[in-house]
Protein backbone atom coordinates (compact mmCIF):
# COMPACT_ATOMS: atom_id res chain seq x y z
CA UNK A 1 6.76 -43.58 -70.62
CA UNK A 2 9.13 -43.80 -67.85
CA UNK A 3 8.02 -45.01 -64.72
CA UNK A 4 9.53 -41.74 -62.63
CA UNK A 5 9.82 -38.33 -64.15
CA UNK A 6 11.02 -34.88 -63.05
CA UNK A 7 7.57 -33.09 -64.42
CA UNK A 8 4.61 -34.06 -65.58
CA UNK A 9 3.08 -31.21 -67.84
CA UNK A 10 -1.22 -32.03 -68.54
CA UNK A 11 -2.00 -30.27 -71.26
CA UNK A 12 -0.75 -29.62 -74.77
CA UNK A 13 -2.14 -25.87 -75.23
CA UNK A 14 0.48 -22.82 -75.69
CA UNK A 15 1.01 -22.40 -71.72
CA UNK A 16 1.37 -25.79 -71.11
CA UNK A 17 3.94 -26.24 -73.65
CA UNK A 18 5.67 -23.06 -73.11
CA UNK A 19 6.09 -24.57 -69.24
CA UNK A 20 7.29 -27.95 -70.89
CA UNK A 21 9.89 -25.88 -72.84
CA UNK A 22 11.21 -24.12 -69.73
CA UNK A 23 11.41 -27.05 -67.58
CA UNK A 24 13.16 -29.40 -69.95
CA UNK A 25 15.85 -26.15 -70.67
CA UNK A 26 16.73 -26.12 -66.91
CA UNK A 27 17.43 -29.88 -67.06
CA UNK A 28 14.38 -31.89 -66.16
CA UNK A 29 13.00 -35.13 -67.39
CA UNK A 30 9.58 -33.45 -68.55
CA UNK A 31 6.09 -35.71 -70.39
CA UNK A 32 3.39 -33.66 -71.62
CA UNK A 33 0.35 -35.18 -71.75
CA UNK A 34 -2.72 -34.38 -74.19
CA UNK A 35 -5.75 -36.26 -74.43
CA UNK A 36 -6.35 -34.73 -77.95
CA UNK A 37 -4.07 -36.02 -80.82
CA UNK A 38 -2.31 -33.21 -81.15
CA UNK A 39 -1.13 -29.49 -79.55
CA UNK A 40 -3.43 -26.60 -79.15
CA UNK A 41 -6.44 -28.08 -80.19
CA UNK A 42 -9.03 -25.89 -78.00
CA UNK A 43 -7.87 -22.60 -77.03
CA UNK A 44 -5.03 -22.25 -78.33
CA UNK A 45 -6.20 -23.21 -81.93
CA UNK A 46 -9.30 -21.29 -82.45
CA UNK A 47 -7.06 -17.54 -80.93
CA UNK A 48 -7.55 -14.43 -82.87
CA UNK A 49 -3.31 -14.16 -82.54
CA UNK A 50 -3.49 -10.45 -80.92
CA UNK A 51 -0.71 -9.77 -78.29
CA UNK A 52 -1.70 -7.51 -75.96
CA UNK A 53 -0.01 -5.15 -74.22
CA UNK A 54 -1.97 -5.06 -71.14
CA UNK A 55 -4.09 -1.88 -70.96
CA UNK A 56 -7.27 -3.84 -69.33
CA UNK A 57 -6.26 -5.22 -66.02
CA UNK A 58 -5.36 -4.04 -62.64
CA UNK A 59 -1.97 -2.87 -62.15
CA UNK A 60 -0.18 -5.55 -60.28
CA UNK A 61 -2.55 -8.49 -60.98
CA UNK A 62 -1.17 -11.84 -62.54
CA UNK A 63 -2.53 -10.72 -65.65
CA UNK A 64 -1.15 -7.11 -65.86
CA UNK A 65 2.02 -8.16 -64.82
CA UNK A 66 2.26 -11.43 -67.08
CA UNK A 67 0.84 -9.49 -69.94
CA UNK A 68 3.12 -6.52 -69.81
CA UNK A 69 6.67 -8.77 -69.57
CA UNK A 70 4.97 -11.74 -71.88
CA UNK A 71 4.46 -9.61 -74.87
CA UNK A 72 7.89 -8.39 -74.72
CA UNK A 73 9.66 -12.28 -74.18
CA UNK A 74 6.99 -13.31 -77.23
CA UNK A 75 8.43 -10.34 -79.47
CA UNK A 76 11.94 -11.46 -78.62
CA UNK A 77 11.00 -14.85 -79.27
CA UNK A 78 8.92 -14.37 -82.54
CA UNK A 79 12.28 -12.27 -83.81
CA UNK A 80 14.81 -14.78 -82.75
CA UNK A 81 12.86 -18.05 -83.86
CA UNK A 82 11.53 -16.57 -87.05
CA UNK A 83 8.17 -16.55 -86.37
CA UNK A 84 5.63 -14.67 -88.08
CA UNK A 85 4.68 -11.47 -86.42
CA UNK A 86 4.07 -7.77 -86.56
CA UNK A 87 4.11 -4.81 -83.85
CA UNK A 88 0.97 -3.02 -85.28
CA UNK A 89 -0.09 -1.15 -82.68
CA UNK A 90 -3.93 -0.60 -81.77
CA UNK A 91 -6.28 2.20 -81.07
CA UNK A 92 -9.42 1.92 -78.72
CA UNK A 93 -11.94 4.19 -79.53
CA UNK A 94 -14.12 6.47 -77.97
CA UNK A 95 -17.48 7.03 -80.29
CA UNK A 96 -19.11 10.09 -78.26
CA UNK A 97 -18.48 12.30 -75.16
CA UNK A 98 -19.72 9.97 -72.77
CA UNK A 99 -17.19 7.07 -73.56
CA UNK A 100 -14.08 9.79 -73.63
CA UNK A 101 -13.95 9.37 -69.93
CA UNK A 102 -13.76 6.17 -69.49
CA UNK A 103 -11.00 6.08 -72.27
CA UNK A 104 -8.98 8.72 -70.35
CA UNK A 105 -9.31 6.33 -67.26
CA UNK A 106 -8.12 3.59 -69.33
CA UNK A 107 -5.33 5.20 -70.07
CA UNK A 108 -4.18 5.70 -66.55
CA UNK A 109 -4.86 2.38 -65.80
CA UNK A 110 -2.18 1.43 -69.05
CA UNK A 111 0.40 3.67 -67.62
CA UNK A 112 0.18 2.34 -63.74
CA UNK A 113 0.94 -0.92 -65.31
CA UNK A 114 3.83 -0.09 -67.44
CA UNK A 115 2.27 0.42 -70.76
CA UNK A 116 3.26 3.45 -72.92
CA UNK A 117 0.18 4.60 -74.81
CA UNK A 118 -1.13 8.06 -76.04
CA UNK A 119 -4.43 10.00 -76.47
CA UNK A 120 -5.75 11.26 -79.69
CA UNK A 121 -8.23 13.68 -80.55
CA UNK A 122 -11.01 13.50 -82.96
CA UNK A 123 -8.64 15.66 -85.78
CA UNK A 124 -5.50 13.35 -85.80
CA UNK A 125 -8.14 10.23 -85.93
CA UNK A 126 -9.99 11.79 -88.77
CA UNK A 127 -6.52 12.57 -90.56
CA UNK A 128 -5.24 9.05 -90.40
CA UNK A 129 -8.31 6.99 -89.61
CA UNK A 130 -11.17 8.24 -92.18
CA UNK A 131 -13.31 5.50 -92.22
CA UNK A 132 -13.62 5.58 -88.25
CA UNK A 133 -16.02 7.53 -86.15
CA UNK A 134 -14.63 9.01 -82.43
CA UNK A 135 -14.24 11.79 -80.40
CA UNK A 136 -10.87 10.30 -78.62
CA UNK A 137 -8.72 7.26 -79.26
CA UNK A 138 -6.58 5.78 -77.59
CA UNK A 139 -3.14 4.90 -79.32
CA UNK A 140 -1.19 1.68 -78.46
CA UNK A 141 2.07 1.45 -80.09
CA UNK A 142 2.92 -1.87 -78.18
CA UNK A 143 0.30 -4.00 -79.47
CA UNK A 144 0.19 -6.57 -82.24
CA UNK A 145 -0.28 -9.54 -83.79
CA UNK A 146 0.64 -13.24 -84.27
CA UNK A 147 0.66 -16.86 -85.91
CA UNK A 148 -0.59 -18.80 -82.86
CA UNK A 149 0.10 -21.82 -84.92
CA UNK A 150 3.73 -20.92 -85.99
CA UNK A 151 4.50 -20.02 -82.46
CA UNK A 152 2.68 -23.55 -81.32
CA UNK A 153 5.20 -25.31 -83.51
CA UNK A 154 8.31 -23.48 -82.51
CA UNK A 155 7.41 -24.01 -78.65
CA UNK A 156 7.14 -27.69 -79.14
CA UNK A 157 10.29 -28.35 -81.51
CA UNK A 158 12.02 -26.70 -78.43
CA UNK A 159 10.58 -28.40 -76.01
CA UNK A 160 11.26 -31.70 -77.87
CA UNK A 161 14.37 -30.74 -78.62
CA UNK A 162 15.45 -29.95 -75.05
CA UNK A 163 14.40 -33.60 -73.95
CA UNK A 164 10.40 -33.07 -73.36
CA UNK A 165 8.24 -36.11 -74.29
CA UNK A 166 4.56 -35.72 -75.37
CA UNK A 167 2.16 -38.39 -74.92
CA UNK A 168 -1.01 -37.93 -77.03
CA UNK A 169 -4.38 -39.29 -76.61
CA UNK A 170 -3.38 -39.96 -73.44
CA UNK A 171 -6.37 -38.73 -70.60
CA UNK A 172 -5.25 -37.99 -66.86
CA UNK A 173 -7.26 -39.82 -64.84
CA UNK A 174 -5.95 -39.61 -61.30
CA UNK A 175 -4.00 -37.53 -59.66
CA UNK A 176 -3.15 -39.55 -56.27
CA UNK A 177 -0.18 -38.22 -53.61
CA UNK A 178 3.06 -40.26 -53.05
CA UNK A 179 5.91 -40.24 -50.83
CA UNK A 180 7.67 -38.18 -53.48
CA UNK A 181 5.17 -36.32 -55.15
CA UNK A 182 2.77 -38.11 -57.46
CA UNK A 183 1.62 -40.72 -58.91
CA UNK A 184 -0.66 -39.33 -62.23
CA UNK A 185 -2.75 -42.44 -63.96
CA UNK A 186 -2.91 -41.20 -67.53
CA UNK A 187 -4.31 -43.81 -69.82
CA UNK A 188 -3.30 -46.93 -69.59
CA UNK A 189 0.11 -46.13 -68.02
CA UNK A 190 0.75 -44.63 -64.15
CA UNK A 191 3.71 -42.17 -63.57
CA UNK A 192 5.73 -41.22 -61.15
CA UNK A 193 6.54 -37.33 -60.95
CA UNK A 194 8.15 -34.96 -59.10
CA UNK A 195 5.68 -32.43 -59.51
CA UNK A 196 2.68 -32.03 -61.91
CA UNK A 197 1.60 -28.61 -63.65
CA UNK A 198 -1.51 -28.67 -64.51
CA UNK A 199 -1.84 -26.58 -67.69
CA UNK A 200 -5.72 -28.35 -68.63
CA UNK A 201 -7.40 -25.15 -70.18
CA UNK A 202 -10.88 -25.88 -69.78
CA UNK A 203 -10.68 -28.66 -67.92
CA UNK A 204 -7.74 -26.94 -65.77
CA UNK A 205 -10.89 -27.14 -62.33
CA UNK A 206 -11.23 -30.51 -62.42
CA UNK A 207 -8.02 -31.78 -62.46
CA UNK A 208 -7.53 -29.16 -59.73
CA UNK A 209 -10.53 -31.20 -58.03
CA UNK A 210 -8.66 -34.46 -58.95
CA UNK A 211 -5.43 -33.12 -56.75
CA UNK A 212 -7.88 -32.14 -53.82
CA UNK A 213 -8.43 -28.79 -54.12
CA UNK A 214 -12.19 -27.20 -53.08
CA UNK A 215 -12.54 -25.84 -56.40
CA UNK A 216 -15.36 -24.44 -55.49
CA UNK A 217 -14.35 -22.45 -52.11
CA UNK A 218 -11.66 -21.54 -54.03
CA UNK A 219 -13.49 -19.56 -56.65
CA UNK A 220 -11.77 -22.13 -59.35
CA UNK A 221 -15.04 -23.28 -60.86
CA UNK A 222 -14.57 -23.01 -64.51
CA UNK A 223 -17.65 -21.73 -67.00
CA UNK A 224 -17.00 -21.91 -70.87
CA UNK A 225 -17.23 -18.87 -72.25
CA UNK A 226 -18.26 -18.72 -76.17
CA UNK A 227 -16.58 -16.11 -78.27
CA UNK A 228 -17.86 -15.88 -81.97
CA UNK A 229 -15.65 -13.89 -84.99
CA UNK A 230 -16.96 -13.45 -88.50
CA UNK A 231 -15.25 -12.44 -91.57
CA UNK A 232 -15.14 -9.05 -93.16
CA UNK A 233 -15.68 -9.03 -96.91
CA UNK A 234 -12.88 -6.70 -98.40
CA UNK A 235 -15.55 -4.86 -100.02
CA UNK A 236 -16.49 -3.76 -96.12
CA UNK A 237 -15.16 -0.11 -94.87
CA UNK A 238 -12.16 -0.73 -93.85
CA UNK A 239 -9.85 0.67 -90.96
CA UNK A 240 -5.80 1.27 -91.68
CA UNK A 241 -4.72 -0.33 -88.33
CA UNK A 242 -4.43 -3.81 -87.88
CA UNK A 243 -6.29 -3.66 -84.56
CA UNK A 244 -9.55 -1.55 -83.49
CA UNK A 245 -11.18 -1.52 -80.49
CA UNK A 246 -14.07 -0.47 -79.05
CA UNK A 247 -14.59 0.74 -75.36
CA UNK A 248 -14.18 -2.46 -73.79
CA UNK A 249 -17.54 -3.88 -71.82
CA UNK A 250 -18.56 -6.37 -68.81
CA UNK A 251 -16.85 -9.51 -69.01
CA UNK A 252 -15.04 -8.74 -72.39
CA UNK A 253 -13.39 -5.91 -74.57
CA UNK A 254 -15.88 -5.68 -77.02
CA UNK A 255 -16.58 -6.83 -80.73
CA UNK A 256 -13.49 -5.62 -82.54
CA UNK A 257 -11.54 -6.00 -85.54
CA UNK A 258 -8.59 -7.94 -86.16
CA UNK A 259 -6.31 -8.09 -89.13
CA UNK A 260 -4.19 -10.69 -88.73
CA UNK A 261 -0.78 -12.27 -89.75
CA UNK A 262 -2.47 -13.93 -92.93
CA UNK A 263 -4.52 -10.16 -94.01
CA UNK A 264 -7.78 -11.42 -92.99
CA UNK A 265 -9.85 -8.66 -90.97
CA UNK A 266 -12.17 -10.55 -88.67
CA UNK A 267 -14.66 -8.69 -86.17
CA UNK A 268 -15.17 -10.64 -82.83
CA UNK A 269 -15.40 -11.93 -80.29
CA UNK A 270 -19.06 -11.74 -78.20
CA UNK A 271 -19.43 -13.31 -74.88
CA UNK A 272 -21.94 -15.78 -74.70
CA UNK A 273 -22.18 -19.10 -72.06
CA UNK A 274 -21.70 -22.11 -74.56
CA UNK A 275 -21.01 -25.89 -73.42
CA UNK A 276 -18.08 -27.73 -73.88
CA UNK A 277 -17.45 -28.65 -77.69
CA UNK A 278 -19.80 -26.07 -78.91
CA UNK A 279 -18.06 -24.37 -81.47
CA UNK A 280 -20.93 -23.00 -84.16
CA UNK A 281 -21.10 -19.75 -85.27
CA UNK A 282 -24.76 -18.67 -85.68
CA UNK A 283 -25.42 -16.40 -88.74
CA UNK A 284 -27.99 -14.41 -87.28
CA UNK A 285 -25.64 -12.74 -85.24
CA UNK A 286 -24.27 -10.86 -87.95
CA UNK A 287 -26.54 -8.32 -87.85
CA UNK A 288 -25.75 -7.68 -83.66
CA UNK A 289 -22.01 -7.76 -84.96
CA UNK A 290 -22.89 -5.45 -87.35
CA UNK A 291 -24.34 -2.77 -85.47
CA UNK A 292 -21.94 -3.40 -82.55
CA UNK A 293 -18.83 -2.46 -85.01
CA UNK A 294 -20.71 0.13 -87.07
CA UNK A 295 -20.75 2.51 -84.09
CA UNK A 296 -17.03 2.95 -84.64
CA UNK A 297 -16.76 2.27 -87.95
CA UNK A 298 -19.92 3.79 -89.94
CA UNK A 299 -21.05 1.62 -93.35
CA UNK A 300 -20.28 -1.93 -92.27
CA UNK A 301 -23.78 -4.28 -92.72
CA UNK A 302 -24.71 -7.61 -91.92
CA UNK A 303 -24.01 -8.56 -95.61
CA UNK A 304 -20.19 -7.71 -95.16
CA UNK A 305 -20.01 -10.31 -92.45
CA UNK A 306 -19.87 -14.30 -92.46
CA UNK A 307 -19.23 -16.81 -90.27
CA UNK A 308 -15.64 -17.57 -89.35
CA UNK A 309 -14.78 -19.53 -85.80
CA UNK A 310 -15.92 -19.47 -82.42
CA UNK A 311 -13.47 -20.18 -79.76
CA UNK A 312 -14.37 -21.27 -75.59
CA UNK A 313 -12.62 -19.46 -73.07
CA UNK A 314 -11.77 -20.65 -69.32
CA UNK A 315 -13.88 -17.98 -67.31
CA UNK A 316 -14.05 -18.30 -63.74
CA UNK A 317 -16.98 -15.76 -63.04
CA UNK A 318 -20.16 -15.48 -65.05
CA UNK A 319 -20.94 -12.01 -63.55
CA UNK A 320 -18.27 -10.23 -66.10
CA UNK A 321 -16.33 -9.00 -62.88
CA UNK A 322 -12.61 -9.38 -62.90
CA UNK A 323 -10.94 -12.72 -62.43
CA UNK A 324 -7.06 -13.12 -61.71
CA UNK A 325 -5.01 -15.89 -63.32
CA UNK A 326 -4.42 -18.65 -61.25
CA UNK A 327 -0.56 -19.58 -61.02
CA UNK A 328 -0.07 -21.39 -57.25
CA UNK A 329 1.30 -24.58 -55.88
CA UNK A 330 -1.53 -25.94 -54.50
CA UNK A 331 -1.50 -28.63 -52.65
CA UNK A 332 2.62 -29.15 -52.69
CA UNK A 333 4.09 -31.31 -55.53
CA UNK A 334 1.19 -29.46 -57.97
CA UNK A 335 1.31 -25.67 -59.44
CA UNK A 336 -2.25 -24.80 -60.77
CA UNK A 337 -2.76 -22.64 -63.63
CA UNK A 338 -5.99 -21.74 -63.92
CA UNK A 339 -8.84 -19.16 -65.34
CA UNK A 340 -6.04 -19.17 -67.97
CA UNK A 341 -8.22 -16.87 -70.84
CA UNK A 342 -7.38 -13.62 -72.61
CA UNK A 343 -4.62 -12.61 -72.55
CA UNK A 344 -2.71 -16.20 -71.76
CA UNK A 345 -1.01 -16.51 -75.73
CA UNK A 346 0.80 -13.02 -74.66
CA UNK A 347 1.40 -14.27 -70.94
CA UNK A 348 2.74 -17.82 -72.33
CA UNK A 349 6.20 -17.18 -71.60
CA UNK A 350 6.15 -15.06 -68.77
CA UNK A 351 3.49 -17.77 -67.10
CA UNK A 352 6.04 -20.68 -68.11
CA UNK A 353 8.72 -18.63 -66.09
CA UNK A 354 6.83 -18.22 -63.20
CA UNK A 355 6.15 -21.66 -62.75
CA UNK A 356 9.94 -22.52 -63.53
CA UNK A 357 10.49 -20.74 -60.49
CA UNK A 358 7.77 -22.71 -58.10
CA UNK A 359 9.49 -25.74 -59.55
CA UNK A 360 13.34 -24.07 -58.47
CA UNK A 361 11.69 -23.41 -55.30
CA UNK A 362 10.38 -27.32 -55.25
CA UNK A 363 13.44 -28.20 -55.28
């Protein structure tokens, strides 16, 4: 490594290298540093691909806003770097009176952030969706999917190619403030940077902590969040679209089902508290899965269903309430990105650009 650098990126998942891409294409001397051997092994690896078009949050949060203008750079990027992709839209259903309501709000809440979408009733979803039950869906023409680890690749040959350097097994430390910026003690070696993102997933609070920030004050505490999927056997009922929703619930959108770049329909996630590194998929919760999805599409059983992944997400409340993305330079020298969780793959870009422009202003 060199002993003074423009940027010091920590962490190797898709928003960290997206930002390492960005700041090495306006000119900087970038290092990325993992302390896994590779990219995207945590969140970014075990990612049901979906980009989202940003129906869920409020209208001119970090999320909505970083959602809505992500999913649109990650289309143009997907097209223009050959990566494998598909618009496939989504519907969200409604299984009974009482849930139309809330369906019709969600649709409001789509269209105040930007997001064209349209209502159908229970005749057009029984002429194109027969093997789903509902009273009113909700029909999202913007939404699809993608190969997280195609678009992993094609970030980091970019980033590489515009001059980034990634540093592998290599652990930060200590974070400790210079005359001109920081000094970050990552393995063995100590660098100089201008500025430091810190892009550390689940560990994004405590190097936060590390930097000097009152995580805690701050509402930056970080709780893993366990999301299971299972695999649907072909032999399953089986919906047309790519991407079926349920009405979404406290603290996630509910179990639905994803059919992804590779044909594989997967139903997922839950929202459970896990610990770090727990990653097992427990086969009795088939049957919960089962019932969950059966509401909305009748005929699926525990036996169609069997364990696939289970993934941890960066949550910053426990209570299922709403938390914002975290994208601040805080203290100076140091732009936080934290609580990064659904939807951050679609928001990768437009994140990376927003901290290209703390680091213009840094300048």
């Amino acid at each position: 490594m060199s002993d003074a650098v423009d940027a010091v990126v920590v962490g190797a998942g898709l928003v960290g290298v997206a930002c390492a891409r960005l700041l090495a294409r306006q000119g900087r001397e970038v290092i990325v540093v993992e302390r896994h051997g590779r990219a995207g092994c945590e969140t970014s690896s075990r990612n049901s691909g979906v980009i989202h078009a940003g129906l869920y949050y409020p209208p001119g949060s970090v999320k909505a806003i970083t959602c809505v203008r992500g999913r649109e750079l990650l289309y143009e990027y997907c097209a223009r770097r050959g990566v494998p992709h598909r618009r496939t839209g989504k519907l969200v259903v409604a299984v009974d009176e009482g849930e139309a309501e809330g369906l019709v709000a969600l649709a409001h809440n789509a269209e105040r952030s930007g997001v064209a979408v349209a209502l159908r009733d229970r005749r057009w979803l029984a002429r194109r969706e027969p093997a789903l039950r509902g009273v009113l869906a909700l029909d999202v023409p913007s939404s699809g999917v993608v190969d997280p680890h195609a678009l992993l690749t094609a970030l980091k040959a970019d980033a590489t190619d515009a001059g980034a350097v990634f540093a592998f097994r290599t652990d930060v430390r200590a974070l400790e403030a210079a005359s001109e910026g920081w000094t970050v003690v990552a393995g063995e070696t100590t660098v100089r940077a201008r500025l430091v993102i810190n892009a550390g997933g689940l560990g994004a609070d405590q190097l936060a902590a590390a930097a000097g920030c009152d995580v805690e004050a701050l509402g930056w505490t970080l709780h893993p969040s366990k999301g299971c999927w299972f695999d649907v056997a072909p032999r399953a009922p089986q919906p047309r679209r790519a991407l079926v929703y349920p009405m979404p619930v406290r603290g996630g959108l509910g179990i639905h089902l994803t059919r992804g770049i590779d044909g594989r329909l997967l139903a997922g996630p839950d929202v459970r508290p896990a610990r770090l590194g727990d990653y097992d998929v427990p086969t009795e919760s088939a049957l919960t899965f089962a019932r969950a999805v059966a509401r909305y599409l009748p005929g699926l059983k525990a036996e169609h269903l069997s364990p696939a992944y289970a993934g941890l997400r960066p949550k910053r409340r426990t209570d299922g309430g709403f938390a914002d993305f975290v994208v601040e330079e805080r203290p100076a020298g140091v732009v936080q990105l934290v609580g990064i969780e659904s939807p951050g793959l679609t928001a990768a870009l437009a994140l990376a650009e927003r901290v290209g422009a703390l680091a213009l202003a840094h300048d």
